[in-house]
C-alpha atoms as a PDB file:
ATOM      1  CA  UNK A   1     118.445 109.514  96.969  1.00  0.00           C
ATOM      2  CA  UNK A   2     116.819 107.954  94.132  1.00  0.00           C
ATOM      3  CA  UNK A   3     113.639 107.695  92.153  1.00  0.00           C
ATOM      4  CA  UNK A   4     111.785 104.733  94.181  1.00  0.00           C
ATOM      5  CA  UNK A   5     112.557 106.642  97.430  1.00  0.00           C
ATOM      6  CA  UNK A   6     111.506 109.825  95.846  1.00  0.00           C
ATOM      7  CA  UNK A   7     108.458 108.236  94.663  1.00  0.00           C
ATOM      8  CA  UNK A   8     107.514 106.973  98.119  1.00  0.00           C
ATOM      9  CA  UNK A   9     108.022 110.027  99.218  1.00  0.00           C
ATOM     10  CA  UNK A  10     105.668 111.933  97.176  1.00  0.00           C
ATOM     11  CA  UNK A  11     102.950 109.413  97.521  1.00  0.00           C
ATOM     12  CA  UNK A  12     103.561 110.190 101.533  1.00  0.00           C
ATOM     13  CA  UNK A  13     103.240 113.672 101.027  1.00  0.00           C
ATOM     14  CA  UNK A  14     100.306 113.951  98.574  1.00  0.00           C
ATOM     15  CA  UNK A  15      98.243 110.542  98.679  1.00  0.00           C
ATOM     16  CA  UNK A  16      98.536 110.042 102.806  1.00  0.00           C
ATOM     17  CA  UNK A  17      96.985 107.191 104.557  1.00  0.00           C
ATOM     18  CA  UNK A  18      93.274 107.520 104.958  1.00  0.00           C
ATOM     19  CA  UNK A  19      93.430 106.228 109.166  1.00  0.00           C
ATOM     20  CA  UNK A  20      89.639 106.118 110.506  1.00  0.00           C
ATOM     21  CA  UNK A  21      91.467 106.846 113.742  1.00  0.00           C
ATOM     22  CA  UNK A  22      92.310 110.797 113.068  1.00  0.00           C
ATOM     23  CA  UNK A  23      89.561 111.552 111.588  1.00  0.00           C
ATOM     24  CA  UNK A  24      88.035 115.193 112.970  1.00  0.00           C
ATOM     25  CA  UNK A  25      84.097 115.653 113.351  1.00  0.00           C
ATOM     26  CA  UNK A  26      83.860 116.589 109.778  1.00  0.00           C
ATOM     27  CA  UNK A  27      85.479 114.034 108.619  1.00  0.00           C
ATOM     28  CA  UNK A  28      83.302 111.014 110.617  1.00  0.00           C
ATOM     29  CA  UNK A  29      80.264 112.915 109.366  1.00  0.00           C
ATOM     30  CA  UNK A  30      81.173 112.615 105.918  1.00  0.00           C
ATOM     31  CA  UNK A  31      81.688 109.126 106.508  1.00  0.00           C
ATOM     32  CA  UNK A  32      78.682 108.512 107.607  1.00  0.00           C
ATOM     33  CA  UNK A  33      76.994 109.930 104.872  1.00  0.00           C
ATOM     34  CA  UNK A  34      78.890 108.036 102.583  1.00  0.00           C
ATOM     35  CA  UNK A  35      77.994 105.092 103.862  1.00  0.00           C
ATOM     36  CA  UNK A  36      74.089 104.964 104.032  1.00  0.00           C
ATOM     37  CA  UNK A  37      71.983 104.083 100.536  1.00  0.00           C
ATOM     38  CA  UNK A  38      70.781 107.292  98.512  1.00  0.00           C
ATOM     39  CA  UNK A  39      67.114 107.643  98.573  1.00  0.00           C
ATOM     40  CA  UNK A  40      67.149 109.514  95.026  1.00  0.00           C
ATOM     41  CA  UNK A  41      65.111 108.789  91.379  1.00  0.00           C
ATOM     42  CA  UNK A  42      67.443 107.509  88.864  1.00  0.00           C
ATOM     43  CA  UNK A  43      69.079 110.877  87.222  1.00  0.00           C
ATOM     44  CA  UNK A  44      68.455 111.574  83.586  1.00  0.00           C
ATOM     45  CA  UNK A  45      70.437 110.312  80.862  1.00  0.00           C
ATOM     46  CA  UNK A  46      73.177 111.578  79.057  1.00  0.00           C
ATOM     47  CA  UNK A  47      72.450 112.940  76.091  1.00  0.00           C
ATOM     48  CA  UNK A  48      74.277 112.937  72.667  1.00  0.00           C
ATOM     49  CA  UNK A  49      75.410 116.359  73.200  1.00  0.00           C
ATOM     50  CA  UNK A  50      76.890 115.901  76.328  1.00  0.00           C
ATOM     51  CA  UNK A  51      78.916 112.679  75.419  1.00  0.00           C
ATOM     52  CA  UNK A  52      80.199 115.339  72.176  1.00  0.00           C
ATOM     53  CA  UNK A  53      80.613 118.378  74.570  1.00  0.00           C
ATOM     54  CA  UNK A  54      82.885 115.928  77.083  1.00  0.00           C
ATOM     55  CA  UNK A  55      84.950 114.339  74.691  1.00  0.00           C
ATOM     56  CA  UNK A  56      85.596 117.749  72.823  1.00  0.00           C
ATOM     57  CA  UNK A  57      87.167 118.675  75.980  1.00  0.00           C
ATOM     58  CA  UNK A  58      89.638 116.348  76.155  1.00  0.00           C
ATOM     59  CA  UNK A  59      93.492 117.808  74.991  1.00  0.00           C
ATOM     60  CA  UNK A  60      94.110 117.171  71.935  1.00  0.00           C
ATOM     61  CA  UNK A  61      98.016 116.220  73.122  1.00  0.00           C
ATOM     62  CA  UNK A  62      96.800 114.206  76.162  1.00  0.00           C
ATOM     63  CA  UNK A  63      98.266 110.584  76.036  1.00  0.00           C
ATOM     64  CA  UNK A  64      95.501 108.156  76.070  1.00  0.00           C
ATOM     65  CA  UNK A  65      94.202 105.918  78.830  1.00  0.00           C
ATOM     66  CA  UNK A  66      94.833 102.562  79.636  1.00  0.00           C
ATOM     67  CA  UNK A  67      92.418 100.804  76.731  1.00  0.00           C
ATOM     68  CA  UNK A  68      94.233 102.959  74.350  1.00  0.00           C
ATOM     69  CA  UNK A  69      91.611 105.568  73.023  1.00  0.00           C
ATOM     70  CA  UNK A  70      92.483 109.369  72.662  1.00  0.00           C
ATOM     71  CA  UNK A  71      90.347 111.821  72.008  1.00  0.00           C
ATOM     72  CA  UNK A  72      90.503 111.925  68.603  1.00  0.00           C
ATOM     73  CA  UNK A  73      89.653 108.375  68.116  1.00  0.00           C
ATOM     74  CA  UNK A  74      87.175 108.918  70.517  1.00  0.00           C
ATOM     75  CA  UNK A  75      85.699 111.516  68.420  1.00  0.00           C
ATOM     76  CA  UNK A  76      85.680 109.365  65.379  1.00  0.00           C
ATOM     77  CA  UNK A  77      83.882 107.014  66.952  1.00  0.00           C
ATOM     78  CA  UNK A  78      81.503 109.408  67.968  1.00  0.00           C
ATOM     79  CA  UNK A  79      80.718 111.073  64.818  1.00  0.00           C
ATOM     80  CA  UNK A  80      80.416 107.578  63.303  1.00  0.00           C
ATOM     81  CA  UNK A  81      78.127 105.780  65.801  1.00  0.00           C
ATOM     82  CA  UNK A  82      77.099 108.555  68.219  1.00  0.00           C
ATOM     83  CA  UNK A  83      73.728 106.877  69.446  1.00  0.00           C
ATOM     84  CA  UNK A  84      75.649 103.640  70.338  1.00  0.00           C
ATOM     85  CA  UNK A  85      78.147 105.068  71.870  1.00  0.00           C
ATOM     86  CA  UNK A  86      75.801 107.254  74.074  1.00  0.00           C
ATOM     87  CA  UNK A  87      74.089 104.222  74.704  1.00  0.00           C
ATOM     88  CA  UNK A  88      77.485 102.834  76.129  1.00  0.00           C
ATOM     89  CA  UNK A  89      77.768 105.479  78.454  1.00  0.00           C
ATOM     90  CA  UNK A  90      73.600 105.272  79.265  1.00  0.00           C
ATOM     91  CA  UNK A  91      73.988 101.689  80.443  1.00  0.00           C
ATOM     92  CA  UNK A  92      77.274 102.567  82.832  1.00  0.00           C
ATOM     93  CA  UNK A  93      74.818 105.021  84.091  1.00  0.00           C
ATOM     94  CA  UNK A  94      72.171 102.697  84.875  1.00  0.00           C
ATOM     95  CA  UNK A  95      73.853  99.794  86.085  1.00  0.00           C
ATOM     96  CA  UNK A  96      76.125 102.204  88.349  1.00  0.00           C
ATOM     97  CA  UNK A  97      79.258 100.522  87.112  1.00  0.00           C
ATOM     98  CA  UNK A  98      82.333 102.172  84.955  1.00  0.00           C
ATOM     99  CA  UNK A  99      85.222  99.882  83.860  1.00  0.00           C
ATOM    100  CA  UNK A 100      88.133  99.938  86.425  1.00  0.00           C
ATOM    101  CA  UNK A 101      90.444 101.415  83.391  1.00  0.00           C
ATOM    102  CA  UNK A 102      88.611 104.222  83.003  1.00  0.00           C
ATOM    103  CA  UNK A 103      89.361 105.594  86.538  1.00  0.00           C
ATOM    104  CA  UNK A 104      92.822 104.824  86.136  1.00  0.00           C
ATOM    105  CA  UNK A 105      95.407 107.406  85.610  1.00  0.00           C
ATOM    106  CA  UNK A 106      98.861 108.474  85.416  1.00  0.00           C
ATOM    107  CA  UNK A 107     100.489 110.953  87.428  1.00  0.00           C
ATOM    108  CA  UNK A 108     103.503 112.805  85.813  1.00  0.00           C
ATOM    109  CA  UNK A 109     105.370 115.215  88.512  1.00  0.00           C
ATOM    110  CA  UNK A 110     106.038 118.776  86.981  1.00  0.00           C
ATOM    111  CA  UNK A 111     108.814 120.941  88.522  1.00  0.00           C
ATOM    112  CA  UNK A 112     107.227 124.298  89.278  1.00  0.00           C
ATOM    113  CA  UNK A 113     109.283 126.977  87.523  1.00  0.00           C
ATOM    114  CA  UNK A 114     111.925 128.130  89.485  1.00  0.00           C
ATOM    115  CA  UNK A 115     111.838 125.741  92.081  1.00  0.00           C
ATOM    116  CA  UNK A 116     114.012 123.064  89.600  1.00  0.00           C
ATOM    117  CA  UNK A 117     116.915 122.908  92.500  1.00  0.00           C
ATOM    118  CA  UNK A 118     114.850 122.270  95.924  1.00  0.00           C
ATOM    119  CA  UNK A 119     114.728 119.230  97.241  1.00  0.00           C
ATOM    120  CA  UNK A 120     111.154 119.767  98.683  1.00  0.00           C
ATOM    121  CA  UNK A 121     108.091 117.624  97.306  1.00  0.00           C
ATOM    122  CA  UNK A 122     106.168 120.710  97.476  1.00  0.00           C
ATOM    123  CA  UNK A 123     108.570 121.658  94.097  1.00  0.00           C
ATOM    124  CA  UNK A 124     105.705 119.825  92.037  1.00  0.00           C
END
């Protein structure tokens, strides 16, 4: 009908409503395991390379995140300061914490080829 009721619809059909109450055994299990502590030794570090190796495979036409930062300013950074930026990365690691914008991201629906005329979600 229009593009907020096509939104909602798509967020329906692809992002549906975790219920607790329809879970299957699987599912409960999983839970569960979710919810108790790890019993594990801190993991290792990242190292230089890997920080490089990650932000190499970024796109080079993706649009940057919320803060603003591609990968090719990224990169610069990298090359310019590439123990303090590990270091950045190190700390997340240890404290167990990420910035909220960095898990944020943008959906952008693509029309399969050939299906440009359904009216099915499944079309993306």
């Amino acid at each position: 009908m229009d593009i907020v009721s096509t939104m909602k619809h798509m967020m329906e059909y692809f992002l549906p409503e975790d219920n607790e109450s329809s879970d299957s055994a699987h599912h409960k299990f999983i839970r569960q395991l979710a919810a108790e502590p790890l019993d594990t030794i801190d993991g290792e570090e990242f190292t230089k390379e890997e920080i490089q190796a990650v932000l190499e495979k970024f796109g080079p036409d993706e649009a940057p995140v919320e803060d603003g930062l591609d990968r090719d300013i990224l990169l610069r950074i990298f090359k310019a300061i590439p123990t303090f930026l590990t270091e950045i990365y190190n700390e997340c690691l240890r404290k167990g914490f990420f910035p909220k914008q960095w898990k944020h991201s943008t959906i952008i629906p693509i029309v399969k080829p050939g299906k440009e005329g359904s009216t099915e979600v499944t079309k993306y």
